[in-house]
PDB file of N, CA and C in Angstrom:
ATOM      1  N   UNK A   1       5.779 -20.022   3.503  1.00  0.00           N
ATOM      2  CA  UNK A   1       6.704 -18.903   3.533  1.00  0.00           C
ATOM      3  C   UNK A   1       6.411 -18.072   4.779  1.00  0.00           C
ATOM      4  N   UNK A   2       7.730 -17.767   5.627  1.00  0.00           N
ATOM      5  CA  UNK A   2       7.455 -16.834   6.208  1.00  0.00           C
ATOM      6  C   UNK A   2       7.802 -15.521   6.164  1.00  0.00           C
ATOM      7  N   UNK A   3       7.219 -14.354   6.612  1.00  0.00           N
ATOM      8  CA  UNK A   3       7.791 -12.962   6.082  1.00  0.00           C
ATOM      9  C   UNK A   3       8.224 -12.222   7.690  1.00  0.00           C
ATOM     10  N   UNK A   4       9.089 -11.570   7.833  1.00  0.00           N
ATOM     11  CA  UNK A   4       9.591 -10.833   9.478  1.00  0.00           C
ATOM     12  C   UNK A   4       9.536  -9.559   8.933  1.00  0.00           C
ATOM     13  N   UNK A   5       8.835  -8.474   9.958  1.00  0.00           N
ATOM     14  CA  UNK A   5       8.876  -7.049   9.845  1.00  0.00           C
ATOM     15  C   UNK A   5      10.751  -6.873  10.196  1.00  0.00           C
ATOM     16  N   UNK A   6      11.393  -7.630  10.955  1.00  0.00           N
ATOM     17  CA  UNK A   6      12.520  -7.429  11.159  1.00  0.00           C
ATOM     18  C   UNK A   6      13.932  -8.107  10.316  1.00  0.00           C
ATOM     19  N   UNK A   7      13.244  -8.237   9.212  1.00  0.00           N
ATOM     20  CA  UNK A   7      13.947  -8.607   8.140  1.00  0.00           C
ATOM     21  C   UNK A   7      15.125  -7.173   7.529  1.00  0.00           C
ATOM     22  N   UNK A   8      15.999  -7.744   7.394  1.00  0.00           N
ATOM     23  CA  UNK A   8      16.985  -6.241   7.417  1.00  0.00           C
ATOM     24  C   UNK A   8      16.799  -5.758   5.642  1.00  0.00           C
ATOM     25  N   UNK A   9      16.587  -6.984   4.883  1.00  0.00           N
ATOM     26  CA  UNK A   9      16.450  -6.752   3.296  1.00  0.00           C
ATOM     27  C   UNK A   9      15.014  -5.577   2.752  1.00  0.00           C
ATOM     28  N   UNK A  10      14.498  -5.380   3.947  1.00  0.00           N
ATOM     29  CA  UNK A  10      13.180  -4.626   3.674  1.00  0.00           C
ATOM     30  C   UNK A  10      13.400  -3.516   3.741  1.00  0.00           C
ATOM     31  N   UNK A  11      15.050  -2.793   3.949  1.00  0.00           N
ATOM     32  CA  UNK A  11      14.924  -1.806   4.193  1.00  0.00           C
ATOM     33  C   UNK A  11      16.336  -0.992   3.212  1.00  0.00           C
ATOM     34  N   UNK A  12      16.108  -0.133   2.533  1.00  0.00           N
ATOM     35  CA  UNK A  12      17.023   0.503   1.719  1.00  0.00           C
ATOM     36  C   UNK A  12      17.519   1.707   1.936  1.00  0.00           C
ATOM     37  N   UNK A  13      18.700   2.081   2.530  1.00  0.00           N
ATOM     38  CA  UNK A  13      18.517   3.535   2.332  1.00  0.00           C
ATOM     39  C   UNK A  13      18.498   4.061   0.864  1.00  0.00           C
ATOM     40  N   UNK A  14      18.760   3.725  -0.062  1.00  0.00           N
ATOM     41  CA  UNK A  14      18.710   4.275  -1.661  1.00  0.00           C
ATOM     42  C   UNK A  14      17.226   4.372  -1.998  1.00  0.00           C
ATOM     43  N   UNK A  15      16.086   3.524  -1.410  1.00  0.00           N
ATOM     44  CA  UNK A  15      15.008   3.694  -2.373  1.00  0.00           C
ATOM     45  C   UNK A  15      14.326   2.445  -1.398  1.00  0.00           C
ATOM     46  N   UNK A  16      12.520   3.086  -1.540  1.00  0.00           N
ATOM     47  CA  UNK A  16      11.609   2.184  -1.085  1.00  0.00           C
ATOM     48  C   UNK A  16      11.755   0.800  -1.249  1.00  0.00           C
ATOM     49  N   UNK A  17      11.416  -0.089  -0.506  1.00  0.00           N
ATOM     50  CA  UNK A  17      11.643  -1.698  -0.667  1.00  0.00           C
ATOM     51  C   UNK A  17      10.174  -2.138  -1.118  1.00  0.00           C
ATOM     52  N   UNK A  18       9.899  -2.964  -2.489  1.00  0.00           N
ATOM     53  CA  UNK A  18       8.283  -3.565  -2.358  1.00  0.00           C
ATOM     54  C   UNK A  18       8.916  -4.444  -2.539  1.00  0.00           C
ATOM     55  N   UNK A  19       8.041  -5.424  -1.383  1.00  0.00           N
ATOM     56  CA  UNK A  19       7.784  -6.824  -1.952  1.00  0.00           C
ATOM     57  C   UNK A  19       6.791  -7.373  -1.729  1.00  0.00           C
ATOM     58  N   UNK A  20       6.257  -8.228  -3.384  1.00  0.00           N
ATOM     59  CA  UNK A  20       5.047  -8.814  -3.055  1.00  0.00           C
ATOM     60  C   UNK A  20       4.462  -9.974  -2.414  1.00  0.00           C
ATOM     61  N   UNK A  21       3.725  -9.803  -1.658  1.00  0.00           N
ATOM     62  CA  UNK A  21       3.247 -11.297  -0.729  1.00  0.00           C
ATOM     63  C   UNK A  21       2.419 -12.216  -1.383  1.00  0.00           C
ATOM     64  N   UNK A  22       1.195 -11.589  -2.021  1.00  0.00           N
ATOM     65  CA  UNK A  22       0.196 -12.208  -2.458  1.00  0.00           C
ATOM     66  C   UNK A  22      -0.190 -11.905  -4.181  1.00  0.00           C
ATOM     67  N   UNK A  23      -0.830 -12.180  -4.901  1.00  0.00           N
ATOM     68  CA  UNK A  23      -0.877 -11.633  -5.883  1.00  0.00           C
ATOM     69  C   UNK A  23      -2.034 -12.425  -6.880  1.00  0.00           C
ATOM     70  N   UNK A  24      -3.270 -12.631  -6.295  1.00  0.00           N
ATOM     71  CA  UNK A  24      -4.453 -13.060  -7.085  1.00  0.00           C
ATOM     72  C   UNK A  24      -5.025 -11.966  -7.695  1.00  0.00           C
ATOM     73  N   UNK A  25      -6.086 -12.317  -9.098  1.00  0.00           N
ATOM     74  CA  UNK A  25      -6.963 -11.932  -8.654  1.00  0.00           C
ATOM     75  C   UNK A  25      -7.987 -11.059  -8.376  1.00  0.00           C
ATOM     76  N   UNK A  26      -8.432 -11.805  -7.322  1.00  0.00           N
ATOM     77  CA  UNK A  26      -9.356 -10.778  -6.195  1.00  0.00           C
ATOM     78  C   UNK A  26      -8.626 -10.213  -4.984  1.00  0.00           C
ATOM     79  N   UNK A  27      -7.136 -10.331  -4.860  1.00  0.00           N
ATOM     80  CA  UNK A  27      -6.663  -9.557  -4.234  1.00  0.00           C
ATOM     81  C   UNK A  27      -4.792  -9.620  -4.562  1.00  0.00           C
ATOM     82  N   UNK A  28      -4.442  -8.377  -3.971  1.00  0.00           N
ATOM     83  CA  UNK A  28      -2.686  -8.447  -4.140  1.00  0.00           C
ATOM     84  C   UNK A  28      -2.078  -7.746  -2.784  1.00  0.00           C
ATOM     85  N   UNK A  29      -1.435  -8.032  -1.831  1.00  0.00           N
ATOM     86  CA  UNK A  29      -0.692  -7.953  -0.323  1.00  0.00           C
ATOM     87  C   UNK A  29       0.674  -7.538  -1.279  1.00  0.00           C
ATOM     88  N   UNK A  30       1.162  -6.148  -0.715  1.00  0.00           N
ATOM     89  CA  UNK A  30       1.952  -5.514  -0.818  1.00  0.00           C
ATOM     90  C   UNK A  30       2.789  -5.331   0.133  1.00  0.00           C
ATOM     91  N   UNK A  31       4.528  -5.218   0.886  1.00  0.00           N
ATOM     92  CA  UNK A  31       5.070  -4.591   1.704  1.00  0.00           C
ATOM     93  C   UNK A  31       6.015  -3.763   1.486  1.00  0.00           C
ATOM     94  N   UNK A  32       5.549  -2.205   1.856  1.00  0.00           N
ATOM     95  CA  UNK A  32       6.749  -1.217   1.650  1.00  0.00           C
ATOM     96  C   UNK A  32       7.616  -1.190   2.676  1.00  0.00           C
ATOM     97  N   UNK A  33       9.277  -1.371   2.654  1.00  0.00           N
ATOM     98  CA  UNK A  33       9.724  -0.961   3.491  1.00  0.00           C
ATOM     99  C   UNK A  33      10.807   0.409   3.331  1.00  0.00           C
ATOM    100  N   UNK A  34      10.450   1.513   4.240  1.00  0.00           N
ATOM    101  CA  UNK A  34      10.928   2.912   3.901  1.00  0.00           C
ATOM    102  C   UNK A  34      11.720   2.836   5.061  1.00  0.00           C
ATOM    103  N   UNK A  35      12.837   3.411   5.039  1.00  0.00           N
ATOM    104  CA  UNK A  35      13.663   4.109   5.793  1.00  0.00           C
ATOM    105  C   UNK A  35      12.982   5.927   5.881  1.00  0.00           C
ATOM    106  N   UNK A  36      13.787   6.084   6.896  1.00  0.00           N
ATOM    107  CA  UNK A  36      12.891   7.253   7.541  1.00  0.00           C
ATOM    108  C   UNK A  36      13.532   8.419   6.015  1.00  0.00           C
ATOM    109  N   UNK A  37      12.135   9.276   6.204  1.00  0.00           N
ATOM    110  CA  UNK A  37      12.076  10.401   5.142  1.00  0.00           C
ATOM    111  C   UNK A  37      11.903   9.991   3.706  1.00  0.00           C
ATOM    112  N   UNK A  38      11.831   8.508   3.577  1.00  0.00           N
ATOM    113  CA  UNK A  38      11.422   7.989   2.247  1.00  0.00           C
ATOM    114  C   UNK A  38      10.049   8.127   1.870  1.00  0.00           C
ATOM    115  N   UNK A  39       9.476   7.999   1.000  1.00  0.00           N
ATOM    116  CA  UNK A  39       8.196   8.871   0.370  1.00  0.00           C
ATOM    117  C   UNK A  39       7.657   7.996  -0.645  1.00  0.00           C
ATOM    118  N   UNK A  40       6.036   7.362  -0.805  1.00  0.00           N
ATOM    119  CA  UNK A  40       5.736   7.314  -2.146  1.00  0.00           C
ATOM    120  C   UNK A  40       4.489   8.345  -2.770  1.00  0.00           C
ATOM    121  N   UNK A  41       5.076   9.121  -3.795  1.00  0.00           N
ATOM    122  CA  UNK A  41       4.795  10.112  -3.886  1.00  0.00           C
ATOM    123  C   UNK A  41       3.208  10.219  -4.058  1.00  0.00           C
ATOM    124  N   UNK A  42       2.589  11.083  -4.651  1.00  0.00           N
ATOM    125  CA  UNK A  42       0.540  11.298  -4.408  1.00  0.00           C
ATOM    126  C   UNK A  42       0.494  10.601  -5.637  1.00  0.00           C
ATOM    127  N   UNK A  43      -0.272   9.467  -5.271  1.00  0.00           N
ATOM    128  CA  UNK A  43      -1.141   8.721  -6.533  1.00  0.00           C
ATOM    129  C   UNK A  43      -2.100   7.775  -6.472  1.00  0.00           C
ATOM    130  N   UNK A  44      -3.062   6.931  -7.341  1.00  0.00           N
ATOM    131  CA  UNK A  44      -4.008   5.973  -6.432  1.00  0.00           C
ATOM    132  C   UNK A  44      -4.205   5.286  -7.017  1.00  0.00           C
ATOM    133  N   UNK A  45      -5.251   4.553  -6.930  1.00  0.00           N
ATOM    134  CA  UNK A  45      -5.415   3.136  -7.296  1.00  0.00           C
ATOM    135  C   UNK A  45      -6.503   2.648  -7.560  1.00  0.00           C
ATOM    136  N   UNK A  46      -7.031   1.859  -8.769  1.00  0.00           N
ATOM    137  CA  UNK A  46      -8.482   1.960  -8.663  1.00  0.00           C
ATOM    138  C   UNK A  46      -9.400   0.679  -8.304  1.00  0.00           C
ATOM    139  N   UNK A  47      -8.411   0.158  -6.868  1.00  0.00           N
ATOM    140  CA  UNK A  47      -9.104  -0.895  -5.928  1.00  0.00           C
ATOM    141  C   UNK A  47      -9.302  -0.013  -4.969  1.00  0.00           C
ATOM    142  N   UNK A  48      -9.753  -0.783  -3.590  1.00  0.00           N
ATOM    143  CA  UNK A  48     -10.344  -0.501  -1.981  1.00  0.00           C
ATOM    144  C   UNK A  48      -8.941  -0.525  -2.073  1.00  0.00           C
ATOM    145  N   UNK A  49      -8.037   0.225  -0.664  1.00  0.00           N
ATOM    146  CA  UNK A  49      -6.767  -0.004  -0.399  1.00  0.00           C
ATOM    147  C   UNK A  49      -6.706   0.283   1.284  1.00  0.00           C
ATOM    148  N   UNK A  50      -6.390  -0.961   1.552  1.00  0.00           N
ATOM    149  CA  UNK A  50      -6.191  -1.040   2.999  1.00  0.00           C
ATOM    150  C   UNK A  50      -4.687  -1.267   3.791  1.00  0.00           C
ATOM    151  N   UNK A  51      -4.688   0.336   4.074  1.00  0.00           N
ATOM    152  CA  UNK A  51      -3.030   0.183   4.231  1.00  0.00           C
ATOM    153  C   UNK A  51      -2.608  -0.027   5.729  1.00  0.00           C
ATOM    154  N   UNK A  52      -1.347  -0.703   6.322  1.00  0.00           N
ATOM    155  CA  UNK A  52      -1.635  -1.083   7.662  1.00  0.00           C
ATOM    156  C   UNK A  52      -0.492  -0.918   8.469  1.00  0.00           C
ATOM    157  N   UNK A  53       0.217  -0.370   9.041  1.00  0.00           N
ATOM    158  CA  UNK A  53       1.173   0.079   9.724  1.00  0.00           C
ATOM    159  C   UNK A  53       1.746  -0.965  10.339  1.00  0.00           C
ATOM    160  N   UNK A  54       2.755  -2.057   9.931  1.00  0.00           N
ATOM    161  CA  UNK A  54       3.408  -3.095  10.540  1.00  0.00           C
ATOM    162  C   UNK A  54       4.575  -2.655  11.515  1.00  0.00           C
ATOM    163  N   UNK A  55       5.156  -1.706  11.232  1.00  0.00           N
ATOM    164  CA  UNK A  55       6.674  -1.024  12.271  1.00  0.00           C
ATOM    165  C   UNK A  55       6.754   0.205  12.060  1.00  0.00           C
ATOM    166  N   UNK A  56       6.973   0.975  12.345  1.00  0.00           N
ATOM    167  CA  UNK A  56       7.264   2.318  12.481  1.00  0.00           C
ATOM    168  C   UNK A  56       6.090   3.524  12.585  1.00  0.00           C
ATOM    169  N   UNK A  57       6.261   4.491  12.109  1.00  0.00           N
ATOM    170  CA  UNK A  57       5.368   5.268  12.017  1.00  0.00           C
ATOM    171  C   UNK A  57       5.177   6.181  10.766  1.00  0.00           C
ATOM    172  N   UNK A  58       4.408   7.010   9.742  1.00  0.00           N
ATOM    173  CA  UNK A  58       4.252   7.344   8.630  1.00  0.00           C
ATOM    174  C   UNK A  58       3.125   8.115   8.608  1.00  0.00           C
ATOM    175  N   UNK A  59       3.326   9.162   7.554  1.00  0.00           N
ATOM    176  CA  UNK A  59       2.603  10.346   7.538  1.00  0.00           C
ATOM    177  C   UNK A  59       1.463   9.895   6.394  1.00  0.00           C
ATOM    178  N   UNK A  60       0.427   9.983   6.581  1.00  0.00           N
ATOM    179  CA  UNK A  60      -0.513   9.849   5.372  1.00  0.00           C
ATOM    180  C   UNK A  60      -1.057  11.400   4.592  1.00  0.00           C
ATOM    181  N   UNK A  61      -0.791  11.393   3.566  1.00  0.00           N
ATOM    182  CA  UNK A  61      -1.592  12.223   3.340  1.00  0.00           C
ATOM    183  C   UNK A  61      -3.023  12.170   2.074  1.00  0.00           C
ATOM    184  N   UNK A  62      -4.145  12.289   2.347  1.00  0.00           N
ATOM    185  CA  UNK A  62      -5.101  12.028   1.494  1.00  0.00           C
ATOM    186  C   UNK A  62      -5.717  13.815   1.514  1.00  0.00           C
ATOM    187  N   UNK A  63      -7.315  13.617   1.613  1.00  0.00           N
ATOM    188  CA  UNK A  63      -8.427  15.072   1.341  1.00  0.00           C
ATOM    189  C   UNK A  63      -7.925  15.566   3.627  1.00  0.00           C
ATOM    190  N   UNK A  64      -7.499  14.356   4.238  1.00  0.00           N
ATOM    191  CA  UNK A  64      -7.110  14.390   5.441  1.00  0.00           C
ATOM    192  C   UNK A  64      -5.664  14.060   5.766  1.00  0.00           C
ATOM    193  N   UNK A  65      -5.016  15.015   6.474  1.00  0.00           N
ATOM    194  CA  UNK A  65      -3.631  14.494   6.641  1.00  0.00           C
ATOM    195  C   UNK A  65      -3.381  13.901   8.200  1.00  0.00           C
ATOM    196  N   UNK A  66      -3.115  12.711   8.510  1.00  0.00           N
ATOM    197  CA  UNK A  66      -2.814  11.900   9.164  1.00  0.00           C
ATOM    198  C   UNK A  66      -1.262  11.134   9.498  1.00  0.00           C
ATOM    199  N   UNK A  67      -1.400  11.121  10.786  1.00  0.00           N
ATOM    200  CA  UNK A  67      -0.134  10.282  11.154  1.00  0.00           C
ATOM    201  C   UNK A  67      -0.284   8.528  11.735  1.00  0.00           C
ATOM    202  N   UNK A  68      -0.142   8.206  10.804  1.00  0.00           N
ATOM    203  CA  UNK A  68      -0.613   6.059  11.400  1.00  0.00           C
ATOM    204  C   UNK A  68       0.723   5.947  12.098  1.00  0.00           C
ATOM    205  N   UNK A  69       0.633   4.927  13.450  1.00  0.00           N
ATOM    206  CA  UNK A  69       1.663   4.280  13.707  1.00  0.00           C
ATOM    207  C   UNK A  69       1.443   2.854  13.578  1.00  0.00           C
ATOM    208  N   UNK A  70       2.647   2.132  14.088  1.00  0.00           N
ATOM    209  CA  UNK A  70       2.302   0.888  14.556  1.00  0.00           C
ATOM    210  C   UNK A  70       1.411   0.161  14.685  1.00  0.00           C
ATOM    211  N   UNK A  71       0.346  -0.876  14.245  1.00  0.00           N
ATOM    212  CA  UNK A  71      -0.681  -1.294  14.958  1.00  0.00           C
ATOM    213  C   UNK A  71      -1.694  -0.916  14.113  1.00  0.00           C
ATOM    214  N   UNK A  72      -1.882   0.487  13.464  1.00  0.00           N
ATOM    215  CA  UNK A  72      -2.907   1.227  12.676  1.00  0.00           C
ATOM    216  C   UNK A  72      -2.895   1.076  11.246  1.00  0.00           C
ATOM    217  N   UNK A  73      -4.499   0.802  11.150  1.00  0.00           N
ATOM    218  CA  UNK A  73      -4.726   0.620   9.901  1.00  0.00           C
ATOM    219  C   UNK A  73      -6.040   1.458   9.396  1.00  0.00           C
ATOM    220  N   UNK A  74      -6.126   2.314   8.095  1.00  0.00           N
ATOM    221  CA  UNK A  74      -6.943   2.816   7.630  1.00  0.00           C
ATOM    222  C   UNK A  74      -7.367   2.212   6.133  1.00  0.00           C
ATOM    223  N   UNK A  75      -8.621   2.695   5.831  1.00  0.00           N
ATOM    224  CA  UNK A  75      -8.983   2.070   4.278  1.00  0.00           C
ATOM    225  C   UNK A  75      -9.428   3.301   3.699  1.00  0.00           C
ATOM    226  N   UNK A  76      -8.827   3.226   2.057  1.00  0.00           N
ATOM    227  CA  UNK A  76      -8.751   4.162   1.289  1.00  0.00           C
ATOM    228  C   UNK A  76      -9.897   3.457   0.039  1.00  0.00           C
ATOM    229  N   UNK A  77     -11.079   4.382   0.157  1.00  0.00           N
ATOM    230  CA  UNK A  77     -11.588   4.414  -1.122  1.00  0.00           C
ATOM    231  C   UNK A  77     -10.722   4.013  -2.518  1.00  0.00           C
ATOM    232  N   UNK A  78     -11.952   3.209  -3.516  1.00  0.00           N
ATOM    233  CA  UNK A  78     -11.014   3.403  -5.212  1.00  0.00           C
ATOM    234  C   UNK A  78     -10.816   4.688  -5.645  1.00  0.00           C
ATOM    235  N   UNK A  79      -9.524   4.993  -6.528  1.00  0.00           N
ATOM    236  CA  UNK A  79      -9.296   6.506  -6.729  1.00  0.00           C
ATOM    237  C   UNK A  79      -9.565   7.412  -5.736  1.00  0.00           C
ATOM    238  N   UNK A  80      -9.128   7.318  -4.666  1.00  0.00           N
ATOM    239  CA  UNK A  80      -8.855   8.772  -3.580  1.00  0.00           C
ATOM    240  C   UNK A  80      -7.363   8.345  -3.573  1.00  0.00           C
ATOM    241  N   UNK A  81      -7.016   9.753  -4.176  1.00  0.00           N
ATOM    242  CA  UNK A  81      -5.459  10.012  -4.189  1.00  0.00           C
ATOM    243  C   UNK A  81      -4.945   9.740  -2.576  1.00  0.00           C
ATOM    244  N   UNK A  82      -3.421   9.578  -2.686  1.00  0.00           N
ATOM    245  CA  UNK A  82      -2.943   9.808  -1.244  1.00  0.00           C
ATOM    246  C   UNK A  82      -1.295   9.815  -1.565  1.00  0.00           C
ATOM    247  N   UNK A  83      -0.530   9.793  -0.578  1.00  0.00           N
ATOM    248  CA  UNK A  83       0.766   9.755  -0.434  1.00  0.00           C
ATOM    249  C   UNK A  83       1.623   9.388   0.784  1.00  0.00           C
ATOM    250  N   UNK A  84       2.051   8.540   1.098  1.00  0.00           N
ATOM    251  CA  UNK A  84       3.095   8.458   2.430  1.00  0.00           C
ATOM    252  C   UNK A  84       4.558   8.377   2.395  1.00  0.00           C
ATOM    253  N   UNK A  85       5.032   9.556   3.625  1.00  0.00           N
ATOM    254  CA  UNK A  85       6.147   9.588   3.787  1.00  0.00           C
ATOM    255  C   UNK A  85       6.542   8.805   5.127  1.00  0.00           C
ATOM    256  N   UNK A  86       7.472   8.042   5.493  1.00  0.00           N
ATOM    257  CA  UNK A  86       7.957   7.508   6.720  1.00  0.00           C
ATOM    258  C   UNK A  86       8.362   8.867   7.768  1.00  0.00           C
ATOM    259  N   UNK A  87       8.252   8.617   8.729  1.00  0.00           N
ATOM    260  CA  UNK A  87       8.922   9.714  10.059  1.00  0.00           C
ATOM    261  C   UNK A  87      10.171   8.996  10.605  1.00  0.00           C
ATOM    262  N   UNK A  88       9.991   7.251  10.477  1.00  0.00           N
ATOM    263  CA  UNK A  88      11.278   6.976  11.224  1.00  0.00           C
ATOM    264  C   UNK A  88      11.209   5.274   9.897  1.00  0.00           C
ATOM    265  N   UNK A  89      12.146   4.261  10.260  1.00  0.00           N
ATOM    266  CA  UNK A  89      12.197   3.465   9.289  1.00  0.00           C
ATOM    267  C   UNK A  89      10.818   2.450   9.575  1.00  0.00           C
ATOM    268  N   UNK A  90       9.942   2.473   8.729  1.00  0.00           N
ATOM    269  CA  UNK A  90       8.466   1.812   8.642  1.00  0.00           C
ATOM    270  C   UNK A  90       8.534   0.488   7.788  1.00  0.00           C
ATOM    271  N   UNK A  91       7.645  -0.393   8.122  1.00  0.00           N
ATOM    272  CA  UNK A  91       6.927  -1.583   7.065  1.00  0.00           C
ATOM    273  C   UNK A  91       6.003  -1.315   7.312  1.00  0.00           C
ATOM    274  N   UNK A  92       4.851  -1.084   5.838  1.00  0.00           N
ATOM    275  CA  UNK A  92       3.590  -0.688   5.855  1.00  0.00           C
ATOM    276  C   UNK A  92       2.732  -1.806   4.712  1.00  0.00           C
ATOM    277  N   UNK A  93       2.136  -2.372   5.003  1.00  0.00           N
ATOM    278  CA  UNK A  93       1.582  -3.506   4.317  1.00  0.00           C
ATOM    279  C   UNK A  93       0.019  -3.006   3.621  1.00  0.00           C
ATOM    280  N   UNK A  94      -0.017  -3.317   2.605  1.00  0.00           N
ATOM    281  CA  UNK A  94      -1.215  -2.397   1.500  1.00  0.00           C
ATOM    282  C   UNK A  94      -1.568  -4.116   0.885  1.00  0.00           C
ATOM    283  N   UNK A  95      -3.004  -3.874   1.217  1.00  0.00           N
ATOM    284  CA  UNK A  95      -3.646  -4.835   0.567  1.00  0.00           C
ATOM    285  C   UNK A  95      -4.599  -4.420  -0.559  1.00  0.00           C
ATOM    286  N   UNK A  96      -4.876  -4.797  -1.412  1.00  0.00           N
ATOM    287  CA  UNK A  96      -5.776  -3.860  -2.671  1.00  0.00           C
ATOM    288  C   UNK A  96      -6.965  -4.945  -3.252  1.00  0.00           C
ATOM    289  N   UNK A  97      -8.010  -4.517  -2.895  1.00  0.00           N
ATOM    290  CA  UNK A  97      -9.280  -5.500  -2.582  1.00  0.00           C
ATOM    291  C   UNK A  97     -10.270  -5.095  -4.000  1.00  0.00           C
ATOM    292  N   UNK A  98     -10.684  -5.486  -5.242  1.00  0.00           N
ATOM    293  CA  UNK A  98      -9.759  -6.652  -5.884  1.00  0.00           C
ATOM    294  C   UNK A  98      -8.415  -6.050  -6.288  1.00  0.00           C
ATOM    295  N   UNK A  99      -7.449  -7.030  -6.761  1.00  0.00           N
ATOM    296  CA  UNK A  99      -6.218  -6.677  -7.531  1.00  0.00           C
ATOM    297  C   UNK A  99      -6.802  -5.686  -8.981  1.00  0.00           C
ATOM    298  N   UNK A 100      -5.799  -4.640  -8.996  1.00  0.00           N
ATOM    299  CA  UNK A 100      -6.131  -3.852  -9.919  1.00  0.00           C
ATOM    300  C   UNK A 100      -5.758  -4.264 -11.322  1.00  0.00           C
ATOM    301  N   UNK A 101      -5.582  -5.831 -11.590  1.00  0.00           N
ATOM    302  CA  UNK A 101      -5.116  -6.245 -12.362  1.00  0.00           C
ATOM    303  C   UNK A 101      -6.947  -7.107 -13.234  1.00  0.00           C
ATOM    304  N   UNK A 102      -7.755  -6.809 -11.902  1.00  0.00           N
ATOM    305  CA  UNK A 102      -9.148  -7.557 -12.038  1.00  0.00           C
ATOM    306  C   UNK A 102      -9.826  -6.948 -13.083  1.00  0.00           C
ATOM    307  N   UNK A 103      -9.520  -4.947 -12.900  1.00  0.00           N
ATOM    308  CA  UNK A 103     -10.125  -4.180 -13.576  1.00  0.00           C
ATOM    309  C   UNK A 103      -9.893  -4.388 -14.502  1.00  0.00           C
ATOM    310  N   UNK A 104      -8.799  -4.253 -14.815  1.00  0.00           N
ATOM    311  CA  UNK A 104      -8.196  -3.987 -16.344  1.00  0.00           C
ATOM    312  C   UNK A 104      -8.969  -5.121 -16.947  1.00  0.00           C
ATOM    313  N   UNK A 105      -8.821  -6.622 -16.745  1.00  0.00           N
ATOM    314  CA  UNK A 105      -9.822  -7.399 -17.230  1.00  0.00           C
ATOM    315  C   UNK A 105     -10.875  -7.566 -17.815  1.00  0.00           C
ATOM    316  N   UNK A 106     -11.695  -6.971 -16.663  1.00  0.00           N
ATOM    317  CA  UNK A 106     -12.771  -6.871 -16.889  1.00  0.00           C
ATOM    318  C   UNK A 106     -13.614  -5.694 -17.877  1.00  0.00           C
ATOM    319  N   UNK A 107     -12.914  -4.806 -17.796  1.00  0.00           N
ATOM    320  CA  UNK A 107     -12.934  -3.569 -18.945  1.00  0.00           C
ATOM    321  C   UNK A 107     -13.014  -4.406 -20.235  1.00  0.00           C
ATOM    322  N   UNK A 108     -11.417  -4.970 -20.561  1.00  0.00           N
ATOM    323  CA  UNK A 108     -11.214  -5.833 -21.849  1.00  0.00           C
ATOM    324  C   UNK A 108     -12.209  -7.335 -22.695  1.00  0.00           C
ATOM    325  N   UNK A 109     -12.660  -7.911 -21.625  1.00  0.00           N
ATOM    326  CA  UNK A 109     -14.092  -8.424 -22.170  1.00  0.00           C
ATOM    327  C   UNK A 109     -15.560  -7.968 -21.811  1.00  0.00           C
ATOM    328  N   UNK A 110     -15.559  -6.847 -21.484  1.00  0.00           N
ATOM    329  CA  UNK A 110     -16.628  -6.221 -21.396  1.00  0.00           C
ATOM    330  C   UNK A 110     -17.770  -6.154 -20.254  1.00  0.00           C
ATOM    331  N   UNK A 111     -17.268  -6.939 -18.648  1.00  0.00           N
ATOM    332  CA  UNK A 111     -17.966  -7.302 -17.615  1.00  0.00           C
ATOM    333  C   UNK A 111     -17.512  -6.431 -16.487  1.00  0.00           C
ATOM    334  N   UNK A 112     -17.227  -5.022 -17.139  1.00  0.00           N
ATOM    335  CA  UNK A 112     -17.298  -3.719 -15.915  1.00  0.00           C
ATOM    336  C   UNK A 112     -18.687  -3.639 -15.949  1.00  0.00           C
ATOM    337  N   UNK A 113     -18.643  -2.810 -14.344  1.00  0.00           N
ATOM    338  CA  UNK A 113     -20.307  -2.694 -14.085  1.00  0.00           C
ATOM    339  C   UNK A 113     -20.529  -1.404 -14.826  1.00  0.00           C
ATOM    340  N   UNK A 114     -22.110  -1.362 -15.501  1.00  0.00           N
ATOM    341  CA  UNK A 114     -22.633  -0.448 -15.941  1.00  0.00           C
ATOM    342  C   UNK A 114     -23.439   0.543 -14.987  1.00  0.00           C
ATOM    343  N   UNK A 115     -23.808   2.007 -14.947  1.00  0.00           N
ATOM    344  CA  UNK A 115     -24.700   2.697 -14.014  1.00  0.00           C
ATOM    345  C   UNK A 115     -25.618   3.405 -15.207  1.00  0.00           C
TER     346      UNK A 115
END
């Protein structure tokens, strides 16, 4: 399969575009595509989240507020809230290191780590 940042279906003006790439696991590849002023609102996740600026540019906001463009990629702690809004029409690709589908798992037969 191949995927194009210049794919025209990635982009909505009514509402954020996800689509999923990958989906193990130990990991799940996400792509948002926002038209400019589109938003996903403050919330988090309780994997590593490595989000990566494929086209456009987008406002981050976490405990630091940031502007990623193009090219840029930052990594978000498990559970550190955040939120991004687009500035112009963006694809932003979020990888989530393991899939948060691992946790839940592992909670349910009993092989979360203990401290």
């Amino acid at each position: 399969m191949i995927w194009s940042v210049d794919d025209r279906e990635l982009y909505d003006m009514d509402h954020v575009v996800v689509r999923h790439i990958y989906d193990e696991d130990h990991a799940a590849i996400v792509w948002f595509g926002f038209t400019d002023g589109q938003t996903l609102r403050d919330h988090l996740t309780t994997s590593v989240a490595i989000i990566q600026v494929l086209k456009g540019r987008v406002h981050l906001s976490t405990a630091i507020e940031q502007v990623l463009a193009s090219g840029q990629t930052v990594q978000l702690q498990a559970n550190e809230r955040h939120a991004l809004t687009a500035l112009e029409e963006s694809l932003v690709q979020l990888v989530l290191v393991p899939h948060p589908r691992y946790h839940s798992l592992a909670q349910e037969i009993g092989m979360e780590t203990r401290v």
